[in-house]
N, C-alpha and C. Protein backbone atom coordinates (compact mmCIF):
# COMPACT_ATOMS: atom_id res chain seq x y z
N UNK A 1 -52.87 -1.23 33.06
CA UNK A 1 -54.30 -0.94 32.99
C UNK A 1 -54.54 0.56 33.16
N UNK A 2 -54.14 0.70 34.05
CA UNK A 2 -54.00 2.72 34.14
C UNK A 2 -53.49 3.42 33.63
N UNK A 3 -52.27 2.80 32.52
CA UNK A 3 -52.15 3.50 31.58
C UNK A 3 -52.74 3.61 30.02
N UNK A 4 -53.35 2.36 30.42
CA UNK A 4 -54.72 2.54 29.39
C UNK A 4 -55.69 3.30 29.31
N UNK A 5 -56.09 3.13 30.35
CA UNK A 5 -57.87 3.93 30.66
C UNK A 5 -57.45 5.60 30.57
N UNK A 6 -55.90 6.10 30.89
CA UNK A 6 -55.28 7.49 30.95
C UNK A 6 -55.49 7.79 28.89
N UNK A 7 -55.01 6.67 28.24
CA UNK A 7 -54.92 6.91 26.65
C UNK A 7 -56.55 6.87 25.96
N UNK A 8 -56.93 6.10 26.57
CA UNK A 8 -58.60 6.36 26.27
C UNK A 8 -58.55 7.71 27.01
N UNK A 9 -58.49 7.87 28.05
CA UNK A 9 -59.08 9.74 28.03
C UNK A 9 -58.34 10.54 27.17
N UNK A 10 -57.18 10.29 27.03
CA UNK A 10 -56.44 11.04 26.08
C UNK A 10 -57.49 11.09 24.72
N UNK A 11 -57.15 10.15 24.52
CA UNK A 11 -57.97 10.06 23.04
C UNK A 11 -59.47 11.08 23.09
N UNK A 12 -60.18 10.75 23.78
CA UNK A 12 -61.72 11.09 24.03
C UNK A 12 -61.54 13.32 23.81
N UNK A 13 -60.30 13.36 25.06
CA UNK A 13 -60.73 14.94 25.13
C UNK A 13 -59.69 15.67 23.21
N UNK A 14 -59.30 14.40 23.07
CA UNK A 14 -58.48 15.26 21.84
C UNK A 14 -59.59 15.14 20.47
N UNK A 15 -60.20 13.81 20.81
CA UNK A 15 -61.66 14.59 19.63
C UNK A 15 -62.53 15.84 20.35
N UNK A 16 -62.99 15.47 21.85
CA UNK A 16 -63.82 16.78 22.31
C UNK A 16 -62.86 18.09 21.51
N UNK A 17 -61.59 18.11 21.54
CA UNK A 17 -61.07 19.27 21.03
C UNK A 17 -61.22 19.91 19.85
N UNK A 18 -61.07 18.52 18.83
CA UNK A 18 -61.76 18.89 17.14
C UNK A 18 -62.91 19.15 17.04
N UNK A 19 -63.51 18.45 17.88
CA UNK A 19 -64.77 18.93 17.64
C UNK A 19 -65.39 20.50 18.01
N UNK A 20 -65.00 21.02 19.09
CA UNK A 20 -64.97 22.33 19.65
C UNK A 20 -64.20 23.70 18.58
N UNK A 21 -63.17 22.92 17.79
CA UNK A 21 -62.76 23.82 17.19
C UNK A 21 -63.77 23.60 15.88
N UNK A 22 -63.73 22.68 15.44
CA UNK A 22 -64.98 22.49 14.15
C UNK A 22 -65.84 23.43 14.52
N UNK A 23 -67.05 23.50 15.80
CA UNK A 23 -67.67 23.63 16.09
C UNK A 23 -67.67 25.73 16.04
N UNK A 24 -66.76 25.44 17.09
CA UNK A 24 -66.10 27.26 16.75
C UNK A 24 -65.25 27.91 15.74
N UNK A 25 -65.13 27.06 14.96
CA UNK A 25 -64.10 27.54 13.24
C UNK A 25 -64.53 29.00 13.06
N UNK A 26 -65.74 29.26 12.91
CA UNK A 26 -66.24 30.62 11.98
C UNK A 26 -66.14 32.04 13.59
N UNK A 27 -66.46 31.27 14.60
CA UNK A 27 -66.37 32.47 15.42
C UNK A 27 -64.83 32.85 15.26
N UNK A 28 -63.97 31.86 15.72
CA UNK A 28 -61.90 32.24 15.54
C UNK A 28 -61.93 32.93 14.20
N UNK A 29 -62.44 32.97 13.15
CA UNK A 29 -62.24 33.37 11.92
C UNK A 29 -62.67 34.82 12.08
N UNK A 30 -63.30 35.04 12.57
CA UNK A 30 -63.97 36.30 12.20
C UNK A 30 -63.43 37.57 13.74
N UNK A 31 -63.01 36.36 14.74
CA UNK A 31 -62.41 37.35 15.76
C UNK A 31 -61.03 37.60 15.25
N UNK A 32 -60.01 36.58 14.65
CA UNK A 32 -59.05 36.71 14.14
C UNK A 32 -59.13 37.63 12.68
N UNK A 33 -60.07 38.24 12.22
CA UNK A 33 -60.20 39.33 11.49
C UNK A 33 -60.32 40.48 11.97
N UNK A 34 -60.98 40.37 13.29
CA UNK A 34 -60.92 41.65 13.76
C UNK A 34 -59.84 42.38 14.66
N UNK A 35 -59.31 41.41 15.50
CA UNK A 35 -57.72 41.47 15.77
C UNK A 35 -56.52 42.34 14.81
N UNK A 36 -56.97 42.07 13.44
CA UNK A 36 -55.65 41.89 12.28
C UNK A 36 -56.01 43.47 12.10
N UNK A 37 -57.70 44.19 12.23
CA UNK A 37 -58.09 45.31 11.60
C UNK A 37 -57.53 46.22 12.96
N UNK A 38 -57.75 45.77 13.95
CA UNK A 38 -57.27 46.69 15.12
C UNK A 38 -56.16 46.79 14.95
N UNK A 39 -55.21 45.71 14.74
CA UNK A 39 -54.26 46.22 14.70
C UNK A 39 -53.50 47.01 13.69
């Protein structure tokens, strides 16, 4: 049972994760452009 309810959280924070990166796609894009120019 507790290693159930552990794979449901698993599951839950690994969409919170897609979603956060969906969510932040264009900011990483555009800091990772500016990174590439500094350097």
């Amino acid at each position: 049972m507790v290693e159930y309810l552990c794979l449901q959280e698993l599951r839950r924070r690994s969409q919170r994760l897609k979603d956060d990166k969906r969510r932040f796609a264009t900011m990483d894009e555009t800091s990772d452009g500016v990174e590439r120019t500094v350097r």
